[in-house]
PDB file of N, CA and C in Angstrom:
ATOM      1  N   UNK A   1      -4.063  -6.044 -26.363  1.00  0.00           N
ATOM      2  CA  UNK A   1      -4.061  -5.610 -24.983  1.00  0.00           C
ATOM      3  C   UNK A   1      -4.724  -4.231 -24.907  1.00  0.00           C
ATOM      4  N   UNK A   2      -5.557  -3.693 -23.984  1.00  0.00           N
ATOM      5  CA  UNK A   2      -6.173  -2.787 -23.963  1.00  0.00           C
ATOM      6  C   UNK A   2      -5.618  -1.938 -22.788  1.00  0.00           C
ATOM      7  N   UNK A   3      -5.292  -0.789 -23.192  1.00  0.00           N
ATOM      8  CA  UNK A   3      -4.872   0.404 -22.307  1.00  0.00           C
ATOM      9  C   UNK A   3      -5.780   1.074 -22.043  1.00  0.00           C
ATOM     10  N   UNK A   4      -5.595   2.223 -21.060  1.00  0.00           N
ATOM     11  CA  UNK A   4      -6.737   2.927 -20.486  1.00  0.00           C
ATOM     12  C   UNK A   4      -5.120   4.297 -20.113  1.00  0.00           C
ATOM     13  N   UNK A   5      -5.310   5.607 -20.497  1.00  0.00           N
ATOM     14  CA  UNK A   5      -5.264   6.720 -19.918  1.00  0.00           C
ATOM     15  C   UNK A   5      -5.454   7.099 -18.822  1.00  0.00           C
ATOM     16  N   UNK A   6      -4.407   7.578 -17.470  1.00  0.00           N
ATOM     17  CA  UNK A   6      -4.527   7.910 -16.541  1.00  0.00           C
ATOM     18  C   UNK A   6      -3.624   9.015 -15.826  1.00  0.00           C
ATOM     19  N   UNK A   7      -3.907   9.976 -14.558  1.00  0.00           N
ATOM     20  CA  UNK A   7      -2.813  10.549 -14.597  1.00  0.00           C
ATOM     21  C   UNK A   7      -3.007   9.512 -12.682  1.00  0.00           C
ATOM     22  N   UNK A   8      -1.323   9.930 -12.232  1.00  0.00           N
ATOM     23  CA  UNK A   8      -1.496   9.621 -10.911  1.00  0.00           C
ATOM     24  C   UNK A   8      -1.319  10.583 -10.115  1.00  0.00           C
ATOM     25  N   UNK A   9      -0.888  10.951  -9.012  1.00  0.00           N
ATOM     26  CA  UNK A   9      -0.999  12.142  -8.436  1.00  0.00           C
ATOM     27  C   UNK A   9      -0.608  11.762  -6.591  1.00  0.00           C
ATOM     28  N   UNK A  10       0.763  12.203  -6.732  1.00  0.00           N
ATOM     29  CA  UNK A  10       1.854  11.752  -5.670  1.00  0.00           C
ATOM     30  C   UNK A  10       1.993  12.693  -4.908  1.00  0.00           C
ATOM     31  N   UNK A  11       1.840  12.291  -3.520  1.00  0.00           N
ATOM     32  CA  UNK A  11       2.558  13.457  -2.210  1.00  0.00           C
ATOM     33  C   UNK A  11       3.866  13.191  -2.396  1.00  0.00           C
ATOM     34  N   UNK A  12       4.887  13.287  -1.923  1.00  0.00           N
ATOM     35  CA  UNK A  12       6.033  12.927  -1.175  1.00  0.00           C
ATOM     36  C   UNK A  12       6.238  13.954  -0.322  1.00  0.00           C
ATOM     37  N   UNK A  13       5.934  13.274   1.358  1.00  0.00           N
ATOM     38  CA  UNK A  13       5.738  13.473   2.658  1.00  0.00           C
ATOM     39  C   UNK A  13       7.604  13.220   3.171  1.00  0.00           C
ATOM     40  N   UNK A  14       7.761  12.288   2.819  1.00  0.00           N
ATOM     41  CA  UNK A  14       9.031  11.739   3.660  1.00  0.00           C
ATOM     42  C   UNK A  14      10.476  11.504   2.226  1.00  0.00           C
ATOM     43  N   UNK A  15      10.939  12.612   1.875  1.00  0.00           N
ATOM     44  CA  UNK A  15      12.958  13.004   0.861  1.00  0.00           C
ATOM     45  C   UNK A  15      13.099  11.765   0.515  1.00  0.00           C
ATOM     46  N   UNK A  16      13.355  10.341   2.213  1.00  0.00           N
ATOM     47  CA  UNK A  16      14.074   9.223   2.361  1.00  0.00           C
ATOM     48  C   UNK A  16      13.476   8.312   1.410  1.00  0.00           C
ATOM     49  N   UNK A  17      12.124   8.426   0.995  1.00  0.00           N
ATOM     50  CA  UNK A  17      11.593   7.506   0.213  1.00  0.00           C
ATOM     51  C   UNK A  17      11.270   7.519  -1.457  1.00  0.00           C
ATOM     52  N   UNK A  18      12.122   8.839  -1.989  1.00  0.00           N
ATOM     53  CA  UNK A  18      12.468   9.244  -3.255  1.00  0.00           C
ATOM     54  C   UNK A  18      12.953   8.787  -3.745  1.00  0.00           C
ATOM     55  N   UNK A  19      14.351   7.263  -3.266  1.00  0.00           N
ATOM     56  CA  UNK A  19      14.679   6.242  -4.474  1.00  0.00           C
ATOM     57  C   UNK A  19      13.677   5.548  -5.056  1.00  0.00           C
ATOM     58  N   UNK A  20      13.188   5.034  -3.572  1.00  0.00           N
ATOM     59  CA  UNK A  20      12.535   3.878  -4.240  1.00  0.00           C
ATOM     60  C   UNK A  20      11.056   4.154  -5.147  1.00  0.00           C
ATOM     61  N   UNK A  21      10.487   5.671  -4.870  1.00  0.00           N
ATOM     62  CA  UNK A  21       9.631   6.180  -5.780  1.00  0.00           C
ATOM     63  C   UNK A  21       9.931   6.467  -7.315  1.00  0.00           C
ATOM     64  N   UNK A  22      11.338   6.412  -7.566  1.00  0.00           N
ATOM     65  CA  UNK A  22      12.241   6.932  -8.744  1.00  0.00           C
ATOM     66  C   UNK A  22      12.820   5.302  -9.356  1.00  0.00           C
ATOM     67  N   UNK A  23      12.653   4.475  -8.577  1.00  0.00           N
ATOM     68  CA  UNK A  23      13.266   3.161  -8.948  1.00  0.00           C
ATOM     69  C   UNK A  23      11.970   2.580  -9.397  1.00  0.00           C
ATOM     70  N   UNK A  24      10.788   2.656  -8.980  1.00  0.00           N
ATOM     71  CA  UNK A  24       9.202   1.869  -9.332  1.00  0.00           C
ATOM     72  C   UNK A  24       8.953   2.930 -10.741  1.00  0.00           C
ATOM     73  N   UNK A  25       9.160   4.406 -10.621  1.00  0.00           N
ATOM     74  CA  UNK A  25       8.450   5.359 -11.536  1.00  0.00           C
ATOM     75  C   UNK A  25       9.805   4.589 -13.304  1.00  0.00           C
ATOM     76  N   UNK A  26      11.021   4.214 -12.511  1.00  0.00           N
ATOM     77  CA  UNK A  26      11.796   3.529 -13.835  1.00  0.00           C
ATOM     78  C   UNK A  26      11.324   2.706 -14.040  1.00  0.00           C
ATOM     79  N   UNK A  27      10.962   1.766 -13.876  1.00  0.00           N
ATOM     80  CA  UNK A  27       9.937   0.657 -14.120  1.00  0.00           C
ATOM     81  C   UNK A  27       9.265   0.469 -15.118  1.00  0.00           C
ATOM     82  N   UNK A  28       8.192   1.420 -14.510  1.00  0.00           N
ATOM     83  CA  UNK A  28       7.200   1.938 -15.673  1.00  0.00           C
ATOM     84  C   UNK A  28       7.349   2.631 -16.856  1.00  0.00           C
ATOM     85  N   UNK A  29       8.710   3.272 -16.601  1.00  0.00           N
ATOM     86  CA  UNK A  29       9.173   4.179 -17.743  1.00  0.00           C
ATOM     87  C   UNK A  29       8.201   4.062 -19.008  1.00  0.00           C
ATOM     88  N   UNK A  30       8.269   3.066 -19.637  1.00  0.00           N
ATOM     89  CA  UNK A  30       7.660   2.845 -20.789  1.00  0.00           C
ATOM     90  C   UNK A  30       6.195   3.061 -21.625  1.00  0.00           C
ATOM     91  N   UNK A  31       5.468   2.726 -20.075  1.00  0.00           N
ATOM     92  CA  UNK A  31       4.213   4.078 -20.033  1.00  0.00           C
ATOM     93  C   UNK A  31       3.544   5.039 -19.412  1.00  0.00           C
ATOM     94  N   UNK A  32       5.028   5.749 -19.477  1.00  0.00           N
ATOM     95  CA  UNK A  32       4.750   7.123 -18.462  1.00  0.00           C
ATOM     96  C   UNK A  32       4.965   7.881 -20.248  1.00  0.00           C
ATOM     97  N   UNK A  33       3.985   8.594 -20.026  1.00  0.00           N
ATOM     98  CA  UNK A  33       4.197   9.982 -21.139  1.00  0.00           C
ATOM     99  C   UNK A  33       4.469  11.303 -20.987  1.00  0.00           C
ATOM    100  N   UNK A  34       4.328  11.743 -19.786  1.00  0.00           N
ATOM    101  CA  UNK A  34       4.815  12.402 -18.892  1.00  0.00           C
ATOM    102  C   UNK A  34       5.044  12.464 -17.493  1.00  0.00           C
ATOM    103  N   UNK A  35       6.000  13.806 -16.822  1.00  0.00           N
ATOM    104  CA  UNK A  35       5.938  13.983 -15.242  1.00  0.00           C
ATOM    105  C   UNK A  35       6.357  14.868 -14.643  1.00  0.00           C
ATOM    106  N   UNK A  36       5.315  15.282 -14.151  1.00  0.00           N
ATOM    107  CA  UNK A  36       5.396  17.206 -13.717  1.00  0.00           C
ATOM    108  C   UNK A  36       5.369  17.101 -12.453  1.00  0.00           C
ATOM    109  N   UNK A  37       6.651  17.719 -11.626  1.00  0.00           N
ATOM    110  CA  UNK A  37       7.145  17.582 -10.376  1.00  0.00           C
ATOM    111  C   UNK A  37       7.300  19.325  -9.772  1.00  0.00           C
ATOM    112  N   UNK A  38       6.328  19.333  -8.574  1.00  0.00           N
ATOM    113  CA  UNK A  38       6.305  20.741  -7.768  1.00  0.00           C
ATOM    114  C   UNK A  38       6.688  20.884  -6.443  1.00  0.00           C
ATOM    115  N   UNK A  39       7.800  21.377  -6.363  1.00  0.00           N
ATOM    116  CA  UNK A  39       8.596  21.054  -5.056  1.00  0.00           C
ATOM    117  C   UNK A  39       7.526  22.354  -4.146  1.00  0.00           C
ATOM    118  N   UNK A  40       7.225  21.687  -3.018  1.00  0.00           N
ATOM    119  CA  UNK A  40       6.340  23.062  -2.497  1.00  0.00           C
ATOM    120  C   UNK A  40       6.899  23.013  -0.745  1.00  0.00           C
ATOM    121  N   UNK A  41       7.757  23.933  -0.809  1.00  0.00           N
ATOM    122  CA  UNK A  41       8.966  24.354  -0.071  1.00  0.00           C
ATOM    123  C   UNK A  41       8.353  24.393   1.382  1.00  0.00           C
ATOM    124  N   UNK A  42       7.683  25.149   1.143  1.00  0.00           N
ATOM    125  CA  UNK A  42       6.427  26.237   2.524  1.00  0.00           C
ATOM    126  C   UNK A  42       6.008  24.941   3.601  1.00  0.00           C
ATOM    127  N   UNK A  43       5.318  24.036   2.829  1.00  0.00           N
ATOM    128  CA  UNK A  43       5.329  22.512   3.414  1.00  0.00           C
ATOM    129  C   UNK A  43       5.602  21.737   3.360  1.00  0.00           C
ATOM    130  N   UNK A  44       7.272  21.115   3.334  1.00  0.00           N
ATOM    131  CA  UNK A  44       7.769  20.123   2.924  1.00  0.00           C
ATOM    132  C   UNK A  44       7.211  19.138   2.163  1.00  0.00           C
ATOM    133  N   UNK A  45       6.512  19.153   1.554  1.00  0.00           N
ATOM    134  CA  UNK A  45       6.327  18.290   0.587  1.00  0.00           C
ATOM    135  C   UNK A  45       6.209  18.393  -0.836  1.00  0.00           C
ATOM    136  N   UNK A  46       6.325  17.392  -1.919  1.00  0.00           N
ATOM    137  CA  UNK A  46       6.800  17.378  -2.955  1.00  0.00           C
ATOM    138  C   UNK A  46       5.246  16.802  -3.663  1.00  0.00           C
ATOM    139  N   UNK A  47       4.736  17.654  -5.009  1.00  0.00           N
ATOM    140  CA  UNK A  47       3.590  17.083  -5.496  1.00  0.00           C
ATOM    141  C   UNK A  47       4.501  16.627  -6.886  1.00  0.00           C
ATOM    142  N   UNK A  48       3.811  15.589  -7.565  1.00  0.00           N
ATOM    143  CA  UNK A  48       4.030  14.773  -8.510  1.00  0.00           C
ATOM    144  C   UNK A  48       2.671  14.282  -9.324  1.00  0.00           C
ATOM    145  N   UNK A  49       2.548  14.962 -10.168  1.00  0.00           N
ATOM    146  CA  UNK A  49       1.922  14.116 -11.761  1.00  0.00           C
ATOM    147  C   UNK A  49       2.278  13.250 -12.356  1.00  0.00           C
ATOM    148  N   UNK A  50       1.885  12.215 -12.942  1.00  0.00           N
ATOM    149  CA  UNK A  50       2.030  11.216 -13.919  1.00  0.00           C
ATOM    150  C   UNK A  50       0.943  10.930 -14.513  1.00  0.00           C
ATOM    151  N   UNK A  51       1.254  11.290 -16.227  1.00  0.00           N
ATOM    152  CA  UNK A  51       0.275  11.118 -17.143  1.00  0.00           C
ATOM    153  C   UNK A  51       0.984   9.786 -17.304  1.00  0.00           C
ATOM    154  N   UNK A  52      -0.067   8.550 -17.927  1.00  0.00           N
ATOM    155  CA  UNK A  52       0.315   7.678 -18.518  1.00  0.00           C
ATOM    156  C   UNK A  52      -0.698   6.529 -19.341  1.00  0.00           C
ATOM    157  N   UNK A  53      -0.173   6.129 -20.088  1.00  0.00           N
ATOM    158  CA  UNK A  53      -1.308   5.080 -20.896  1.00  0.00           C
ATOM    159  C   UNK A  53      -0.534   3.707 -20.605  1.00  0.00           C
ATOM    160  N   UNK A  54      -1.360   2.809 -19.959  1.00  0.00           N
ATOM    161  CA  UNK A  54      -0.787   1.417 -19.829  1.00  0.00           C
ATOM    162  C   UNK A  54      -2.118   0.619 -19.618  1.00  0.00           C
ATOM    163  N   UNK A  55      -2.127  -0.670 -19.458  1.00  0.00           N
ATOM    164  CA  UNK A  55      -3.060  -1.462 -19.140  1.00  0.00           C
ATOM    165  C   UNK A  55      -3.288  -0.960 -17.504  1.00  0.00           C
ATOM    166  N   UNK A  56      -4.935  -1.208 -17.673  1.00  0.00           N
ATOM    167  CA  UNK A  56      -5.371  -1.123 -16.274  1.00  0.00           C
ATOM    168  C   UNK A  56      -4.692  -1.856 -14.801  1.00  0.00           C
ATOM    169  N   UNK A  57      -4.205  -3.164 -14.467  1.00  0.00           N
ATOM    170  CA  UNK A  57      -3.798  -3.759 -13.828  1.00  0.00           C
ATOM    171  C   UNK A  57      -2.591  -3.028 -13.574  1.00  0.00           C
ATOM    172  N   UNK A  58      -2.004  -2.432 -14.934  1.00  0.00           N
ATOM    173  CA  UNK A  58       0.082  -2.357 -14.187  1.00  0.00           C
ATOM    174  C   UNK A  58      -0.174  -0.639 -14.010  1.00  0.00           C
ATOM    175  N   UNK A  59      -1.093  -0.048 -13.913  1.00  0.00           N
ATOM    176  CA  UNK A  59      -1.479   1.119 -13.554  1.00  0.00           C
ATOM    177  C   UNK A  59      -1.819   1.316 -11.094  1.00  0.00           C
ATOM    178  N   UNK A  60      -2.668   0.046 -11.789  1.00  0.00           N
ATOM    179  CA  UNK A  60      -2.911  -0.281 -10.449  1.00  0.00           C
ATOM    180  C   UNK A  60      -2.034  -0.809  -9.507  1.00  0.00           C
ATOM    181  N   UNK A  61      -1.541  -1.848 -10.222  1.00  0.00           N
ATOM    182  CA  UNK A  61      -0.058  -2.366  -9.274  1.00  0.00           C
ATOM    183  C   UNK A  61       1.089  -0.994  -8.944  1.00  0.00           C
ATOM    184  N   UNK A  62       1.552  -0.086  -9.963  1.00  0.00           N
ATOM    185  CA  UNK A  62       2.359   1.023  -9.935  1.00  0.00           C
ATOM    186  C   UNK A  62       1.858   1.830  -8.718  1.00  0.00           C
ATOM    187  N   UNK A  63       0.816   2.003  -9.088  1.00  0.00           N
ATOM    188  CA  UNK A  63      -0.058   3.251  -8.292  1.00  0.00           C
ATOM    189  C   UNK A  63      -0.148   2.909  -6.864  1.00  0.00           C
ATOM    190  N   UNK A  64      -0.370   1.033  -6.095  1.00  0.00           N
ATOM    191  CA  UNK A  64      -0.522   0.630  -4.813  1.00  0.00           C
ATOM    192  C   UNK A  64       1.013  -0.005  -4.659  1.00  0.00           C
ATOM    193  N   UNK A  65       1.856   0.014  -5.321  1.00  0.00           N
ATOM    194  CA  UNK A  65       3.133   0.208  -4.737  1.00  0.00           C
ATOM    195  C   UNK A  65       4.050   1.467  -4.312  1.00  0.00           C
ATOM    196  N   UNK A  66       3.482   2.367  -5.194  1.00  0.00           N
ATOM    197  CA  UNK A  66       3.629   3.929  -4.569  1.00  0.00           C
ATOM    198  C   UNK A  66       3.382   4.194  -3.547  1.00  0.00           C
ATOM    199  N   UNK A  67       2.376   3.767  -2.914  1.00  0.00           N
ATOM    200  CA  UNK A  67       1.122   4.318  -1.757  1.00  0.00           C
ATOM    201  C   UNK A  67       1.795   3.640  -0.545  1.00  0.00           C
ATOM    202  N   UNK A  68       2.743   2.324  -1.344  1.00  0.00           N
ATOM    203  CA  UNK A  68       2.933   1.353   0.190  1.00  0.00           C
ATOM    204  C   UNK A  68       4.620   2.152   0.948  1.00  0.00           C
ATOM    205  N   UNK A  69       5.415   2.901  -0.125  1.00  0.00           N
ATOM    206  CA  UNK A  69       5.743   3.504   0.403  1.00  0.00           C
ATOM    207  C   UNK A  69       6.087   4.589   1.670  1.00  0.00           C
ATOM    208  N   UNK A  70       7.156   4.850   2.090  1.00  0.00           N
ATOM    209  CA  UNK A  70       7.074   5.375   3.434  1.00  0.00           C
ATOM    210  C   UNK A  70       6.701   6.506   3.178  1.00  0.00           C
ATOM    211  N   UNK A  71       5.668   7.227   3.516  1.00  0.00           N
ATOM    212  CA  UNK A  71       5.702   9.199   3.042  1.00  0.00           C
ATOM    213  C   UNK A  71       5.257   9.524   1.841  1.00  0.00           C
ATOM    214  N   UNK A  72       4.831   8.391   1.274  1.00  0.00           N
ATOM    215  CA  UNK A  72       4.073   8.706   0.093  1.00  0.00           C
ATOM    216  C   UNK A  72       2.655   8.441   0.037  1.00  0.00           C
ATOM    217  N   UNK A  73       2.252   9.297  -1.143  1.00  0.00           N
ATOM    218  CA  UNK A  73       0.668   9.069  -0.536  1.00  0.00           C
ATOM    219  C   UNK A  73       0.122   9.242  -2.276  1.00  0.00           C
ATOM    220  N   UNK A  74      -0.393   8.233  -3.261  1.00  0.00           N
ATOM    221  CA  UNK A  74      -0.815   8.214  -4.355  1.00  0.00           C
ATOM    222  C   UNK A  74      -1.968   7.502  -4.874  1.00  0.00           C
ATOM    223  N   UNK A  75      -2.687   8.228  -5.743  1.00  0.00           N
ATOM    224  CA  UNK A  75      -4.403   8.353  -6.228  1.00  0.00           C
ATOM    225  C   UNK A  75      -4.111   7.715  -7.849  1.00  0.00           C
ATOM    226  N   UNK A  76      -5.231   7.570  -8.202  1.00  0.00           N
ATOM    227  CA  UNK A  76      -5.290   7.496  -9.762  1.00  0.00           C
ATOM    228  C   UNK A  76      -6.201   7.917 -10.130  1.00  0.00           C
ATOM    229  N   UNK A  77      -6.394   8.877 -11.430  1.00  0.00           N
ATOM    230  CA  UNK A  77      -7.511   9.037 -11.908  1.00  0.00           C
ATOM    231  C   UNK A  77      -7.883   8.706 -13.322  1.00  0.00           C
ATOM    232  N   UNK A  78      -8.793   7.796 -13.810  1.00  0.00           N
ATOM    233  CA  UNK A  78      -8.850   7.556 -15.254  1.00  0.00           C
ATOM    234  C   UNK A  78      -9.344   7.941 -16.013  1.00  0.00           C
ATOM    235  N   UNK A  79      -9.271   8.071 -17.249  1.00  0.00           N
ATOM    236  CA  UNK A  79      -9.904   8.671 -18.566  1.00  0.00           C
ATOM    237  C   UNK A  79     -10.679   7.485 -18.754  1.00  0.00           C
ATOM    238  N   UNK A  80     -12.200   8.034 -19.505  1.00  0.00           N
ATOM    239  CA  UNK A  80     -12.814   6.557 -20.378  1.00  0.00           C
ATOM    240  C   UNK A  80     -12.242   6.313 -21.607  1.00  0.00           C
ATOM    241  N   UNK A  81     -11.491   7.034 -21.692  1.00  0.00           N
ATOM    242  CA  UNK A  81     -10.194   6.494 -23.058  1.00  0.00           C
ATOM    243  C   UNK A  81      -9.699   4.788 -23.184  1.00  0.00           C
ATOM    244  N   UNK A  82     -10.461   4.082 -23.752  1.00  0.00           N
ATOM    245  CA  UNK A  82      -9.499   2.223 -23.997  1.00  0.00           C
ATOM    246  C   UNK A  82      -8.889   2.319 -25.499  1.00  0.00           C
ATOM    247  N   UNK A  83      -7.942   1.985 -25.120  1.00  0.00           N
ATOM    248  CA  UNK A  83      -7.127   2.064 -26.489  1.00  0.00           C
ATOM    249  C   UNK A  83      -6.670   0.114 -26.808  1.00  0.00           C
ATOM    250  N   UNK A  84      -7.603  -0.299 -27.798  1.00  0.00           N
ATOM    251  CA  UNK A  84      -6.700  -1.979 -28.239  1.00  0.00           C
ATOM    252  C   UNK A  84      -5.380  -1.582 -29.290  1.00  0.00           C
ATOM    253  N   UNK A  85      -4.312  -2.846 -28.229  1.00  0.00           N
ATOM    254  CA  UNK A  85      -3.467  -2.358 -29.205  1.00  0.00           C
ATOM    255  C   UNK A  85      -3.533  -3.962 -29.668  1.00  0.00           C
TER     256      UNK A  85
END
């Protein structure tokens, strides 16, 4: 199976929709390698990093189930890094 390196890169616009961003981000647990969270007070909203190495598809599915969220708003960006495992 071939992985690909990516980070994602999360608003959170709307508190109410922080389970279910925390219930999808458990999910993935397994290829998240990291997650750097910046609460930015001034404008209610919350920025979020996620480094992670997984196959392309469950990167994509993660990343457009984030987005479908209420108040959330999430990108992906990839490395040309493919890793066969």
């Amino acid at each position: 199976m071939e992985t690909r390196v990516a980070v994602i890169s999360i608003i959170v616009e709307n508190e109410a929709s922080t389970q279910g961003l925390n219930e999808i981000l458990h999910e993935y647990g397994g290829y998240i390698i990291g997650r750097m969270g910046i609460p930015y007070r001034e404008r209610g909203v919350n920025v979020i990093s996620i480094a992670i190495d997984a196959p392309q598809d469950a990167i994509n599915t993660m990343c457009g189930r984030l987005g479908r969220l209420d108040g959330i708003t999430s990108k992906a960006a990839y490395s040309n890094v493919i890793t066969k495992n």
